[in-house]
C-alpha atoms as a PDB file:
ATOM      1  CA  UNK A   1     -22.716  -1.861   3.966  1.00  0.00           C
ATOM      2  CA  UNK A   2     -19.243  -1.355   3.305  1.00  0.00           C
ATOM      3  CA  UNK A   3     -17.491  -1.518   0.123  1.00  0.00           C
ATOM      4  CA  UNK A   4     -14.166  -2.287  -1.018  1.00  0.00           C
ATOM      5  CA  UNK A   5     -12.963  -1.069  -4.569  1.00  0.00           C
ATOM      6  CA  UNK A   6     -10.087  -2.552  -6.392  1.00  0.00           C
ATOM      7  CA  UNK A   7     -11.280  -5.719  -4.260  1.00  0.00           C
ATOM      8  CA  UNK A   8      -8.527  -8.551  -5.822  1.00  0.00           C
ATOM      9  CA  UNK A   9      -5.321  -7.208  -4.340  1.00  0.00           C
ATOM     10  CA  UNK A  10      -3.462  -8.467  -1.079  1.00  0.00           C
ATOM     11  CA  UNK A  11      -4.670  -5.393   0.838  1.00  0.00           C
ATOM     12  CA  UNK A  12      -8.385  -5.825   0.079  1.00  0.00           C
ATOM     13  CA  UNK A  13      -8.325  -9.576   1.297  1.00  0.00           C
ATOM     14  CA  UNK A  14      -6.904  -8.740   4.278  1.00  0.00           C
ATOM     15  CA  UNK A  15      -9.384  -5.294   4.706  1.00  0.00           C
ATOM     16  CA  UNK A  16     -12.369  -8.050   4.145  1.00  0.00           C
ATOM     17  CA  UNK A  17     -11.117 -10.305   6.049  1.00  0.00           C
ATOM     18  CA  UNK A  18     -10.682  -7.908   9.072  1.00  0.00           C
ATOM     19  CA  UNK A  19     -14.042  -6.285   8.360  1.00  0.00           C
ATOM     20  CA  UNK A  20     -16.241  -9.290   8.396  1.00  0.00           C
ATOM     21  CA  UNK A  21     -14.342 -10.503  11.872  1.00  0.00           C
ATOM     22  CA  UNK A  22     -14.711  -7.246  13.521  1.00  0.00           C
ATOM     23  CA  UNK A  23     -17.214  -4.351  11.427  1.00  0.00           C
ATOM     24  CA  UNK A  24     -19.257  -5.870   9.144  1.00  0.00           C
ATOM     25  CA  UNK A  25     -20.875  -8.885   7.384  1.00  0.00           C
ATOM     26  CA  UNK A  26     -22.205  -6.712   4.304  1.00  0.00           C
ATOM     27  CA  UNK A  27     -19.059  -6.353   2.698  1.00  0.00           C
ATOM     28  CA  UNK A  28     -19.296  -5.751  -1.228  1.00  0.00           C
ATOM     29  CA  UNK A  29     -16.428  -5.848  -3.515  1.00  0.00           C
ATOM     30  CA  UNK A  30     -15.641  -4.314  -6.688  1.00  0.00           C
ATOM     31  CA  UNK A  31     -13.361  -4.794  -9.055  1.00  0.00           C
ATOM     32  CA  UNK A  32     -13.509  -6.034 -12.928  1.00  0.00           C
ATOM     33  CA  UNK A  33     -13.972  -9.759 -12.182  1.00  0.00           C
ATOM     34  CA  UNK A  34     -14.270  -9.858  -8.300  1.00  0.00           C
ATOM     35  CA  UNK A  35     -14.380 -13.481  -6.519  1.00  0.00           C
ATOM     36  CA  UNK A  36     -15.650 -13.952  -2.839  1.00  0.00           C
ATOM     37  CA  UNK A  37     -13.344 -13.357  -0.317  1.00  0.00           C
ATOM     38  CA  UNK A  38     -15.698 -14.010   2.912  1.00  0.00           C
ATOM     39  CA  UNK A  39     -18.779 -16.295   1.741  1.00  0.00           C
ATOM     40  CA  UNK A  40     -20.936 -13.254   2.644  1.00  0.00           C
ATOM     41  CA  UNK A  41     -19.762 -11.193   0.180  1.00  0.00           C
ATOM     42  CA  UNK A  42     -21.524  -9.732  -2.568  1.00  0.00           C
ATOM     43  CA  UNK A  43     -19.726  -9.334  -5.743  1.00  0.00           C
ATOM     44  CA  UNK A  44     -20.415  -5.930  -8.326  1.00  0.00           C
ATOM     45  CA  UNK A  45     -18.182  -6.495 -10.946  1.00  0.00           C
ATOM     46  CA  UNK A  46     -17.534  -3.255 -12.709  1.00  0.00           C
ATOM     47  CA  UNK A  47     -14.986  -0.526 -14.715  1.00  0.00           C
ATOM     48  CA  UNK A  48     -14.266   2.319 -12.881  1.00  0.00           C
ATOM     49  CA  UNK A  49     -13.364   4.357 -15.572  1.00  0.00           C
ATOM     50  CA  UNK A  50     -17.172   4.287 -15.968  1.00  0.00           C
ATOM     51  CA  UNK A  51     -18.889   7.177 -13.693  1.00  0.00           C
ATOM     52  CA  UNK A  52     -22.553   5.351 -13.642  1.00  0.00           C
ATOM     53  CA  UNK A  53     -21.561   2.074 -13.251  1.00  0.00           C
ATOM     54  CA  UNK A  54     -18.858   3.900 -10.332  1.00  0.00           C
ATOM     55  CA  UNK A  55     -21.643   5.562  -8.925  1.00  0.00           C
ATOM     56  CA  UNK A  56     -23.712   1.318  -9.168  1.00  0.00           C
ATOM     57  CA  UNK A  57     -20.970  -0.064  -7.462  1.00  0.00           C
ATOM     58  CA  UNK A  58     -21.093   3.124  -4.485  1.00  0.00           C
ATOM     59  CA  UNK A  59     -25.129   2.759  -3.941  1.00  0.00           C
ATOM     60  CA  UNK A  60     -25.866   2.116  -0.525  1.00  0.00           C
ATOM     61  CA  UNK A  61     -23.123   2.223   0.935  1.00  0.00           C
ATOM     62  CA  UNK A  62     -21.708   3.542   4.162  1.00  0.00           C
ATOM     63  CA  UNK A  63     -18.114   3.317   3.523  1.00  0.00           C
ATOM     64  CA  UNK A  64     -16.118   2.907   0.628  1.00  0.00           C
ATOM     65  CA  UNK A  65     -12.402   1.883   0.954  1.00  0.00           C
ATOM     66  CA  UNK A  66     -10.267   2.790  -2.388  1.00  0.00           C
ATOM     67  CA  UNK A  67      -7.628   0.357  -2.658  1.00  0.00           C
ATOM     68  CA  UNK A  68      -7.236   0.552  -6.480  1.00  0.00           C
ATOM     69  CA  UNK A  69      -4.429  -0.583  -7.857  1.00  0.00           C
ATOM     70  CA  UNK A  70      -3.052  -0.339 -11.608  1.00  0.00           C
ATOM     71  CA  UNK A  71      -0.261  -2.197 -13.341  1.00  0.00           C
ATOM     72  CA  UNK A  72       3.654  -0.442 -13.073  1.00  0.00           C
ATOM     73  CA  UNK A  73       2.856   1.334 -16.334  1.00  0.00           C
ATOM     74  CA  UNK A  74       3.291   4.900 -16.516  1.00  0.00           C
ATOM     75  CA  UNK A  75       0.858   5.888 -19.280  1.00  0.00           C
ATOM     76  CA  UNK A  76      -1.840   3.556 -17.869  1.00  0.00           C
ATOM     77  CA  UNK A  77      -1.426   5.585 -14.900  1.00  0.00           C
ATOM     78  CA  UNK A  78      -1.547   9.133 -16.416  1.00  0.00           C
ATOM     79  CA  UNK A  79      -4.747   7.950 -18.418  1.00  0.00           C
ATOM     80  CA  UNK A  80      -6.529   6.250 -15.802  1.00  0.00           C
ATOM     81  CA  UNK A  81      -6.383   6.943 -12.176  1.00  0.00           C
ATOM     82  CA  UNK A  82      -7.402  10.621 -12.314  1.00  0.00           C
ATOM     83  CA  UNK A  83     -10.180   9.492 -13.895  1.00  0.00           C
ATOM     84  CA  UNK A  84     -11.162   6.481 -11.501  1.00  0.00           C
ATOM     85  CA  UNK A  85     -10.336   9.086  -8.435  1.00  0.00           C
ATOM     86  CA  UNK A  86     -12.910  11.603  -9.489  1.00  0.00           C
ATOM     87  CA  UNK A  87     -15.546   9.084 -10.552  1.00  0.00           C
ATOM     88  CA  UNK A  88     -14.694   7.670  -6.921  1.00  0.00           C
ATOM     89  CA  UNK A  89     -15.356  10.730  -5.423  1.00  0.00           C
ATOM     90  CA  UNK A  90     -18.259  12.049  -7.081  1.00  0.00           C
ATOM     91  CA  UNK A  91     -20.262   8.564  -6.848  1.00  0.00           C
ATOM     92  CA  UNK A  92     -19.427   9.122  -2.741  1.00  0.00           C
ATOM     93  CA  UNK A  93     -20.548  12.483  -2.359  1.00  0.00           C
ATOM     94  CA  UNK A  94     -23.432  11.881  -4.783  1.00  0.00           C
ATOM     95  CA  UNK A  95     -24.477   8.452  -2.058  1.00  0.00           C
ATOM     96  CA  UNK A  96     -23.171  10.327   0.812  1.00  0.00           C
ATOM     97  CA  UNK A  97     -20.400   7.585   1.843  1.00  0.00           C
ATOM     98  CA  UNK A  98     -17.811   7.624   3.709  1.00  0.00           C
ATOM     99  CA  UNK A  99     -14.306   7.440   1.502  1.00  0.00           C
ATOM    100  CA  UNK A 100     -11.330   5.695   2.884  1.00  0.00           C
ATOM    101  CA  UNK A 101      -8.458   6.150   0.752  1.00  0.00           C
ATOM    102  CA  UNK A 102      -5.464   3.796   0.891  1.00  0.00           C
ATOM    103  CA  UNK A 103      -2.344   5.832  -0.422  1.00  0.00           C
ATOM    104  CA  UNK A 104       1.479   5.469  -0.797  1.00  0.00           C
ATOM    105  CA  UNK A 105       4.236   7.452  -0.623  1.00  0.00           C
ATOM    106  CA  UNK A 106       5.272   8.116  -3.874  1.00  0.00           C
ATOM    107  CA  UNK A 107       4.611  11.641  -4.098  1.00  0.00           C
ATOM    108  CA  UNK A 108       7.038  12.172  -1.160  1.00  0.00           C
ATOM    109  CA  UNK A 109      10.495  13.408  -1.701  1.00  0.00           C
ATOM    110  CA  UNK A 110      13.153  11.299  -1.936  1.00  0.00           C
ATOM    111  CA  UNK A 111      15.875  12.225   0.370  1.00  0.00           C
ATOM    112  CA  UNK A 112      16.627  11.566   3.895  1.00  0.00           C
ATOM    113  CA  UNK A 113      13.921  13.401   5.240  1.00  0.00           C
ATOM    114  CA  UNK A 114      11.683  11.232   7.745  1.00  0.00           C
ATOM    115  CA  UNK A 115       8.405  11.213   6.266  1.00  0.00           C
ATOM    116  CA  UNK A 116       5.737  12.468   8.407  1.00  0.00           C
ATOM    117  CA  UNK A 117       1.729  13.096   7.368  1.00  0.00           C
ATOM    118  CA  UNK A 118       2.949  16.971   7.297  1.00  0.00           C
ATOM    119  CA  UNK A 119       5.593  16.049   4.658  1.00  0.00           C
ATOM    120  CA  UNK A 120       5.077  18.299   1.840  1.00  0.00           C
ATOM    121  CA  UNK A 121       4.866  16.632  -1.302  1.00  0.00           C
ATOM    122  CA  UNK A 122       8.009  16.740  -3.801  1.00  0.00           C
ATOM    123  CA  UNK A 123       7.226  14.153  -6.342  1.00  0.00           C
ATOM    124  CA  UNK A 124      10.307  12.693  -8.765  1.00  0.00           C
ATOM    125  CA  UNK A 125       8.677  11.209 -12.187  1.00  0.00           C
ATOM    126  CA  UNK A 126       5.355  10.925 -13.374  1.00  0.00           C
ATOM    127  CA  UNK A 127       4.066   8.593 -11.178  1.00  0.00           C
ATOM    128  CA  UNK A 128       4.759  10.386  -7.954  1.00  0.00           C
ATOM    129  CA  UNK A 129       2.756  13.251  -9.874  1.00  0.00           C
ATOM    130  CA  UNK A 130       0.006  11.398 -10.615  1.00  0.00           C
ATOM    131  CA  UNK A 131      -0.251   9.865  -6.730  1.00  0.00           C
ATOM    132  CA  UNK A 132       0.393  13.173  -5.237  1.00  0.00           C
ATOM    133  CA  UNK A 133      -2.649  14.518  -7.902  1.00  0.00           C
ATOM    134  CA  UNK A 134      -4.641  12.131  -7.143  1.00  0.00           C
ATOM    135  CA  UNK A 135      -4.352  12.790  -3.112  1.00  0.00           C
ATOM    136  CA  UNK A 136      -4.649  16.514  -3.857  1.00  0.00           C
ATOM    137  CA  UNK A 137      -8.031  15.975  -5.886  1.00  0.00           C
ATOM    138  CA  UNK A 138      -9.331  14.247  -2.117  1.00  0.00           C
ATOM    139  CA  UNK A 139      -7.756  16.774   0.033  1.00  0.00           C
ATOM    140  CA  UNK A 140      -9.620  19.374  -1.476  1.00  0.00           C
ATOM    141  CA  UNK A 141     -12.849  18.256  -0.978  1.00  0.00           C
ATOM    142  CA  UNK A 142     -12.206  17.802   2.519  1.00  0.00           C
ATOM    143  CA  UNK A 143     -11.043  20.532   2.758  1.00  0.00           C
ATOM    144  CA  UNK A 144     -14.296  22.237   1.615  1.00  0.00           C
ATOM    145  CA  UNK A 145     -16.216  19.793   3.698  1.00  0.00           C
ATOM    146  CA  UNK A 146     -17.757  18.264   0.182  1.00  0.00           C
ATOM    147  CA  UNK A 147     -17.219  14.862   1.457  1.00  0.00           C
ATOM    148  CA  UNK A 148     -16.447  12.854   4.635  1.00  0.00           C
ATOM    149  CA  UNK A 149     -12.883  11.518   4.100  1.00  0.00           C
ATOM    150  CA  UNK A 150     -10.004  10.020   5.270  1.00  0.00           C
ATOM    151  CA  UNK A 151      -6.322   8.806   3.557  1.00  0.00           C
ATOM    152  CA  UNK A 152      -4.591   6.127   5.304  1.00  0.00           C
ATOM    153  CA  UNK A 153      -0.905   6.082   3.959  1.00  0.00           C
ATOM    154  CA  UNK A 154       1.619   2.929   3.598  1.00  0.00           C
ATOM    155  CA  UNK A 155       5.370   2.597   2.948  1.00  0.00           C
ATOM    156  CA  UNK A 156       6.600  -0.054   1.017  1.00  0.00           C
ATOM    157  CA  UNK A 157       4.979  -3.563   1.726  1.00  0.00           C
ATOM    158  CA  UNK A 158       6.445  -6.870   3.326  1.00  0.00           C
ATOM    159  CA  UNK A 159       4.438  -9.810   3.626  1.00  0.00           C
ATOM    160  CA  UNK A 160       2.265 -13.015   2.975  1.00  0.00           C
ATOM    161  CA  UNK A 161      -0.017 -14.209   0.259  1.00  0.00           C
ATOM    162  CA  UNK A 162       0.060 -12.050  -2.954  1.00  0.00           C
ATOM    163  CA  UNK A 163       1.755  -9.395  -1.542  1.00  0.00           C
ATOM    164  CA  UNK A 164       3.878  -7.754  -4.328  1.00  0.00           C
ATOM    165  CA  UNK A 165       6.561  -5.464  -3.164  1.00  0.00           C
ATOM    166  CA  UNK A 166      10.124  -5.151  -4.264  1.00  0.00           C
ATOM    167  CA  UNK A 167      10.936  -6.618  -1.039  1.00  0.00           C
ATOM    168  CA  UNK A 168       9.058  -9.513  -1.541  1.00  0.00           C
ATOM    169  CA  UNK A 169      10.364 -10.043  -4.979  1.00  0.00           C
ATOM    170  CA  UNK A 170      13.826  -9.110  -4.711  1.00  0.00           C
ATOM    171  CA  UNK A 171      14.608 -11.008  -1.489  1.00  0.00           C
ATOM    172  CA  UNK A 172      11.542 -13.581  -0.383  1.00  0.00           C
ATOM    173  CA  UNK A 173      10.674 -14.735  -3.674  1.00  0.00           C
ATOM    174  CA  UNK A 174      14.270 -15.288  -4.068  1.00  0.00           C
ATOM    175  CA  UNK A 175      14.755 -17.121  -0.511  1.00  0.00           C
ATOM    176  CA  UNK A 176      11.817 -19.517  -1.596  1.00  0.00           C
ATOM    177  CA  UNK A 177      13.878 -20.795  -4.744  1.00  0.00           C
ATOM    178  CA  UNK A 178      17.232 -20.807  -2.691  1.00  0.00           C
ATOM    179  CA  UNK A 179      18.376 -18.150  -5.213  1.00  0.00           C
ATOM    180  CA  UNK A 180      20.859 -14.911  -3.998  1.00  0.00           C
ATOM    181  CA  UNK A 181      18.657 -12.118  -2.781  1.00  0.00           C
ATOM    182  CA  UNK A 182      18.629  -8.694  -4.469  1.00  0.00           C
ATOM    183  CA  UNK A 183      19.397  -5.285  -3.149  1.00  0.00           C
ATOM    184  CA  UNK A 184      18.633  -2.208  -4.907  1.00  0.00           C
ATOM    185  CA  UNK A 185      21.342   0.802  -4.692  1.00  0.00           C
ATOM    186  CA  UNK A 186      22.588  -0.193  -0.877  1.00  0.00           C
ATOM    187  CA  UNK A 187      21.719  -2.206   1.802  1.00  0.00           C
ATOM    188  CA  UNK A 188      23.634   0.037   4.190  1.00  0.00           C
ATOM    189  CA  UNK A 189      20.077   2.818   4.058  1.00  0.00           C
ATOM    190  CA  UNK A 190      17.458   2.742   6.637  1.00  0.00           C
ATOM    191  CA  UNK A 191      14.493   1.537   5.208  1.00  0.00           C
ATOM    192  CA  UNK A 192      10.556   1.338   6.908  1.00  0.00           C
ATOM    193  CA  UNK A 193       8.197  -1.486   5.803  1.00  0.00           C
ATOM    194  CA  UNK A 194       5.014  -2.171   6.396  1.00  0.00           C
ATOM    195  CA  UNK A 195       3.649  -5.554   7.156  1.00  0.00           C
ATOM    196  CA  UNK A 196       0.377  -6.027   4.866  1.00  0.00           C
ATOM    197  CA  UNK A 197      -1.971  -7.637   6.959  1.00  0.00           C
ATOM    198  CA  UNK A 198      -1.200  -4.973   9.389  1.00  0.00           C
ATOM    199  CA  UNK A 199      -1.832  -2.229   6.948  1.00  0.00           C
ATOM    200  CA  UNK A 200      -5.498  -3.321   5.835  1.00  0.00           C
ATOM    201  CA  UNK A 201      -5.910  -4.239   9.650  1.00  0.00           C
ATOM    202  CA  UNK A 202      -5.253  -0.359  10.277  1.00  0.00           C
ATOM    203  CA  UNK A 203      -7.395   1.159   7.474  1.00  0.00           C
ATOM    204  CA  UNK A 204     -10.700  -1.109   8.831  1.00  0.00           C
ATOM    205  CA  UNK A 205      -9.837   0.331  12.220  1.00  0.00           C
ATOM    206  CA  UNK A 206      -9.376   3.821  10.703  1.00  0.00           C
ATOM    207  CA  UNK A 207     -12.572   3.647   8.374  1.00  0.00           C
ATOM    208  CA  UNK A 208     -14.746   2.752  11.708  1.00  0.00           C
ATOM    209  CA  UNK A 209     -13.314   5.189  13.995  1.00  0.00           C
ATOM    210  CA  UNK A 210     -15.609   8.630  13.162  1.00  0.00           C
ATOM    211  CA  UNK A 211     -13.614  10.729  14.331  1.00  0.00           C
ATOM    212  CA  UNK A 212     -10.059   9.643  12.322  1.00  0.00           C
ATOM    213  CA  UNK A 213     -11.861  11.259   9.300  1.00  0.00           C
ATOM    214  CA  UNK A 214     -10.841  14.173   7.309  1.00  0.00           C
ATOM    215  CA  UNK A 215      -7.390  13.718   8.044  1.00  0.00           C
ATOM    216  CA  UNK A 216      -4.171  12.429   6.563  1.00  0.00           C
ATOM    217  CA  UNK A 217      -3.089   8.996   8.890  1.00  0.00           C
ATOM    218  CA  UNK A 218       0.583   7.139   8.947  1.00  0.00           C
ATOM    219  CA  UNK A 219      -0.027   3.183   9.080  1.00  0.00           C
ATOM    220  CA  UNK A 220       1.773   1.655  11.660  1.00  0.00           C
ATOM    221  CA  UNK A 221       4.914   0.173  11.398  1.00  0.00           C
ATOM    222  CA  UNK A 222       7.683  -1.038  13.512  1.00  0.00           C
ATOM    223  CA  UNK A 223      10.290   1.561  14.968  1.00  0.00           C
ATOM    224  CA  UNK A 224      13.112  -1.169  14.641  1.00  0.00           C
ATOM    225  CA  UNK A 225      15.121   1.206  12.111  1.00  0.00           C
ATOM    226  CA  UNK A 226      16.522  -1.901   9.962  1.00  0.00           C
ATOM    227  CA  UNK A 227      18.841  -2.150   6.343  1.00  0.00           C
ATOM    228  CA  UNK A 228      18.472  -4.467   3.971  1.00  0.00           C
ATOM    229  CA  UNK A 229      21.643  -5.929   5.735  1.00  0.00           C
ATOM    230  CA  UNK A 230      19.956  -6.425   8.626  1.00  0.00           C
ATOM    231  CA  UNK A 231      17.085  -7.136   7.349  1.00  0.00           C
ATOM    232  CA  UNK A 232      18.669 -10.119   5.315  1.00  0.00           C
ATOM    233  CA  UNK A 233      20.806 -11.345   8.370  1.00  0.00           C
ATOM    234  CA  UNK A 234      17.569 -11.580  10.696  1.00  0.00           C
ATOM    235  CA  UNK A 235      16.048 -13.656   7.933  1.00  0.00           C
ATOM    236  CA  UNK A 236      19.345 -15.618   8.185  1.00  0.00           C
ATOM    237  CA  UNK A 237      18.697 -16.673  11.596  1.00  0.00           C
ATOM    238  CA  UNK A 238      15.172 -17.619  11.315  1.00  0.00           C
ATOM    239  CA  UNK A 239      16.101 -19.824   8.322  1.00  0.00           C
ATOM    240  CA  UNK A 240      18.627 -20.801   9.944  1.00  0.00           C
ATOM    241  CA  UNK A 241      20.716 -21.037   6.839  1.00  0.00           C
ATOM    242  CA  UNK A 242      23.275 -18.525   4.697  1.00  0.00           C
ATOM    243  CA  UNK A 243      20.911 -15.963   2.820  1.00  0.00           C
ATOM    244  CA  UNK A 244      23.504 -14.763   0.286  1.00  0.00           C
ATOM    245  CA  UNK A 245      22.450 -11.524  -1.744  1.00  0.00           C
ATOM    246  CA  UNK A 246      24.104  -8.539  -4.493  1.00  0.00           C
ATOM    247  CA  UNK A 247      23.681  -5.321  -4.385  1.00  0.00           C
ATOM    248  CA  UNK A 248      22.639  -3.942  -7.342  1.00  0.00           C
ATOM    249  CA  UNK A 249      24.878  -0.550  -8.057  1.00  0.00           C
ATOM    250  CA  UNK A 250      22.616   2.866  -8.945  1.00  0.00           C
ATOM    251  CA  UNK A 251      24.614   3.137 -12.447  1.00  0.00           C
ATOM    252  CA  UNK A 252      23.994  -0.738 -13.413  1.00  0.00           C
ATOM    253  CA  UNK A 253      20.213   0.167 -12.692  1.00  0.00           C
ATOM    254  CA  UNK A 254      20.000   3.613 -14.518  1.00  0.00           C
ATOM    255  CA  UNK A 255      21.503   1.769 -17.654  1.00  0.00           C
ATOM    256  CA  UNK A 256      19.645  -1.410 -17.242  1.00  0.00           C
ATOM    257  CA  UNK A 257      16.231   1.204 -17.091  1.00  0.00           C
ATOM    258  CA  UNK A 258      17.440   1.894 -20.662  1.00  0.00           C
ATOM    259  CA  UNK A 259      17.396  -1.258 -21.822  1.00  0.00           C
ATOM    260  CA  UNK A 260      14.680  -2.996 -19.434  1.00  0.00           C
ATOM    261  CA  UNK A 261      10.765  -1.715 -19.196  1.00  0.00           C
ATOM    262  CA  UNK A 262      10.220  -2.936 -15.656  1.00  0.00           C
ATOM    263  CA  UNK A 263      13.518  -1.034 -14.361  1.00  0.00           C
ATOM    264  CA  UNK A 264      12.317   1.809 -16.259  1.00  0.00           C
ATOM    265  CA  UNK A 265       9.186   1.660 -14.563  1.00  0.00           C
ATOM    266  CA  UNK A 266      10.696   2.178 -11.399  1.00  0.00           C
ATOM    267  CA  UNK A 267      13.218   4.041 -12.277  1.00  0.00           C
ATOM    268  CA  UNK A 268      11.371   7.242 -10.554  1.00  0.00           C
ATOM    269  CA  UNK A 269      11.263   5.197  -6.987  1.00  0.00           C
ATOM    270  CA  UNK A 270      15.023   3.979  -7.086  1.00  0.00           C
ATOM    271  CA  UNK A 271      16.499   7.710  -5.850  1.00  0.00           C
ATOM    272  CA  UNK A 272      14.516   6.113  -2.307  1.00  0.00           C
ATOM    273  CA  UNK A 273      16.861   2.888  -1.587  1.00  0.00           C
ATOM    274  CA  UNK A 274      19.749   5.413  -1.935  1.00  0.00           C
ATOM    275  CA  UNK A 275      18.473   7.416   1.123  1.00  0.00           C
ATOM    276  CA  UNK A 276      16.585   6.771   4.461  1.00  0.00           C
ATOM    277  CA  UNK A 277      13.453   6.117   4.023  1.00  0.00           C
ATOM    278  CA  UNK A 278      12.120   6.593   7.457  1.00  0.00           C
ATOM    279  CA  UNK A 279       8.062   6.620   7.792  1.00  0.00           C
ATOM    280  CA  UNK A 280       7.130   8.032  10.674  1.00  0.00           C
ATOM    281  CA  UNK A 281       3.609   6.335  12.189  1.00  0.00           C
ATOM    282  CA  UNK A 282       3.900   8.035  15.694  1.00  0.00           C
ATOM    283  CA  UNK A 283       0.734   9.934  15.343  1.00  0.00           C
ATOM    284  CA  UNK A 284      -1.318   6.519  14.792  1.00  0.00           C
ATOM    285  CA  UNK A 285      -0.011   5.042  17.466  1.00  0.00           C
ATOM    286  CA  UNK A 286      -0.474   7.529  19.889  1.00  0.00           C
ATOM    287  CA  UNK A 287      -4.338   7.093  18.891  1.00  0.00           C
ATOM    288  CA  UNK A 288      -4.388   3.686  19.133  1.00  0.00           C
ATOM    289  CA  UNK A 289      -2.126   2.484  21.424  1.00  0.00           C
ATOM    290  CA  UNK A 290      -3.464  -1.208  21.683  1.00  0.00           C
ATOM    291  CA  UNK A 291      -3.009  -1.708  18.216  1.00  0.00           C
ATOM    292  CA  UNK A 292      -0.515  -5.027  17.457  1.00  0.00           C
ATOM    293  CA  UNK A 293       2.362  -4.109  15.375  1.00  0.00           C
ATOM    294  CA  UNK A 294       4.008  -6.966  13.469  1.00  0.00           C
ATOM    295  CA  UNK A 295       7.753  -6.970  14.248  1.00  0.00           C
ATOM    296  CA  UNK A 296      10.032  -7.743  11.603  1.00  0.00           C
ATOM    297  CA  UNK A 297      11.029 -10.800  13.189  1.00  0.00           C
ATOM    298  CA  UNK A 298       7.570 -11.942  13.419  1.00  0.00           C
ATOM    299  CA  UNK A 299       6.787 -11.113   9.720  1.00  0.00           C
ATOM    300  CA  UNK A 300       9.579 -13.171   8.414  1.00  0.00           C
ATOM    301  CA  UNK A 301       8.416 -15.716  10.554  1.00  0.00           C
ATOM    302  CA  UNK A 302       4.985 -15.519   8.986  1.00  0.00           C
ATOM    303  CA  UNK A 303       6.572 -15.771   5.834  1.00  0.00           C
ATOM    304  CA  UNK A 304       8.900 -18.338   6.561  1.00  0.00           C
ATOM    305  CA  UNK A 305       6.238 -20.766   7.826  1.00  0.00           C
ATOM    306  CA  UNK A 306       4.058 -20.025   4.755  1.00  0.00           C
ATOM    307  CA  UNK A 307       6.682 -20.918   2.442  1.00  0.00           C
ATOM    308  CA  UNK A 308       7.267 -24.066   4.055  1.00  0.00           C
ATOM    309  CA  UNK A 309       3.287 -25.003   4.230  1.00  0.00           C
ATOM    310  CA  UNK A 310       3.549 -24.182   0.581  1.00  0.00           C
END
């Protein structure tokens, strides 16, 4: 059996989705109030703040994917996802399961750097802190061969369904109501996405490949090194209409973060859209070389033709 944790999110769909087409058709997810994904499914609906019920929803299983996610709200974060990390990892160890860990990048630095799995981490702001903790709590115990384990690492998301992303908000929610796009900081900065469905698509091939385990992996994305600018005008085309859009300057956003509690909940991740932000996935594709990479031409696509069936 294989079991997905945090099992509402656009990432688990996908990851079930792929699993039951090419792993598995004992999938069970987890999450407070889980709903069927695949009409196999079995549902365990639990808290994992809770180490027994943790250790319930682990039982049996072969692998466990952790795609947990909490709400943009610092304290919630500080409070709760040490705590659901070690439960995580203790109910795995104590049912001898496989852990796949799906991670971001926020504990990276924020510069121009291009971000590789040997990156050090340099986190800026609490939540970076708690990410990078979090990773570091996993690390370890691979490291002393406590647990088989293996982190599978995204950049910021594009995509479908209930994907939520800046991206997606700022510029594709705003194409859908034929409202001007948003740009954070500059659109002139390289920026990496990753296309979601190709992200969970990755971490079921990762989580069934033995020997990808205890070790840090790069999801794949496309090399095309795009801007917002570009981004934007490729968008144009496929529409095939004007896509107009603002920038919105760093000092408007550091005083709206004053005033605003979303914009000061990402006020720690805005230093990245005034940088590069290159993710380097080289060492994944070199390992699987047959793997399909959404373009970024393809994914607006996707998303273009979704809109309009919707």
């Amino acid at each position: 059996m294989q079991t997905i944790l945090g099992a509402n999110g656009q990432i688990a769909i996908a990851l079930a989705q792929e699993l039951i087409q090419h792993y598995t058709d004992d999938i069970r997810l987890v999450s407070r109030h889980p709903v069927k994904i695949n009409s196999t499914d079995t549902l365990f609906p639990a808290d994992l703040m809770d180490p027994v019920l943790t250790a319930k929803a682990v039982a049996g299983s072969d692998i466990v994917y952790f795609t947990v996610g909490l709400p943009m709200d610092t304290p919630l974060w500080v409070a709760q996802f040490p705590i659901i990390m070690r439960n995580v990892i203790d109910a795995c160890k104590q049912h001898q399961a496989k852990l796949v860990f799906f991670d971001n990048t926020y504990m990276y630095p924020q510069n121009d750097d291009v971000l590789t799995e040997d990156t050090p981490f340099a986190p800026v702001g609490t939540k970076g802190r708690i990410r990078g903790q979090m990773a570091n709590m996993l690390l370890e115990e691979i490291a002393s061969h406590q647990i088989n384990a293996v982190i599978c690492r995204a950049p910021e998301f594009y995509g479908p369904g209930k994907t939520q992303s800046i991206t997606n908000s700022l510029i594709f929610d705003k194409i859908r109501q034929h409202k001007t796009a948003r740009v954070l900081w500059r659109d002139d900065t390289i920026r990496t996405l990753i296309w979601t469905p190709d992200a969970s698509r990755a971490t079921a091939l990762i989580g069934n490949t033995p020997d990808a385990y205890d070790q840090t992996w790069h999801l794949p994305c496309d090399d095309q090194q795009i801007t917002y600018k570009s981004f934007i005008a490729t968008a144009a085309e496929i529409y095939q209409r004007e896509l107009p859009y603002k920038v919105i300057p760093g000092w408007v956003l550091k005083t709206g973060a004053l005033f605003n509690r979303q914009l000061k909940e990402i006020k720690e991740l805005l230093p990245r859209y005034a940088h590069n932000n290159i993710f380097d996935s080289s060492r994944f594709k070199q390992r699987f070389p047959a793997f399909h990479i959404t373009s970024y031409e393809e994914g607006i696509r996707l998303i273009k033709a979704e809109q309009e069936r919707n």
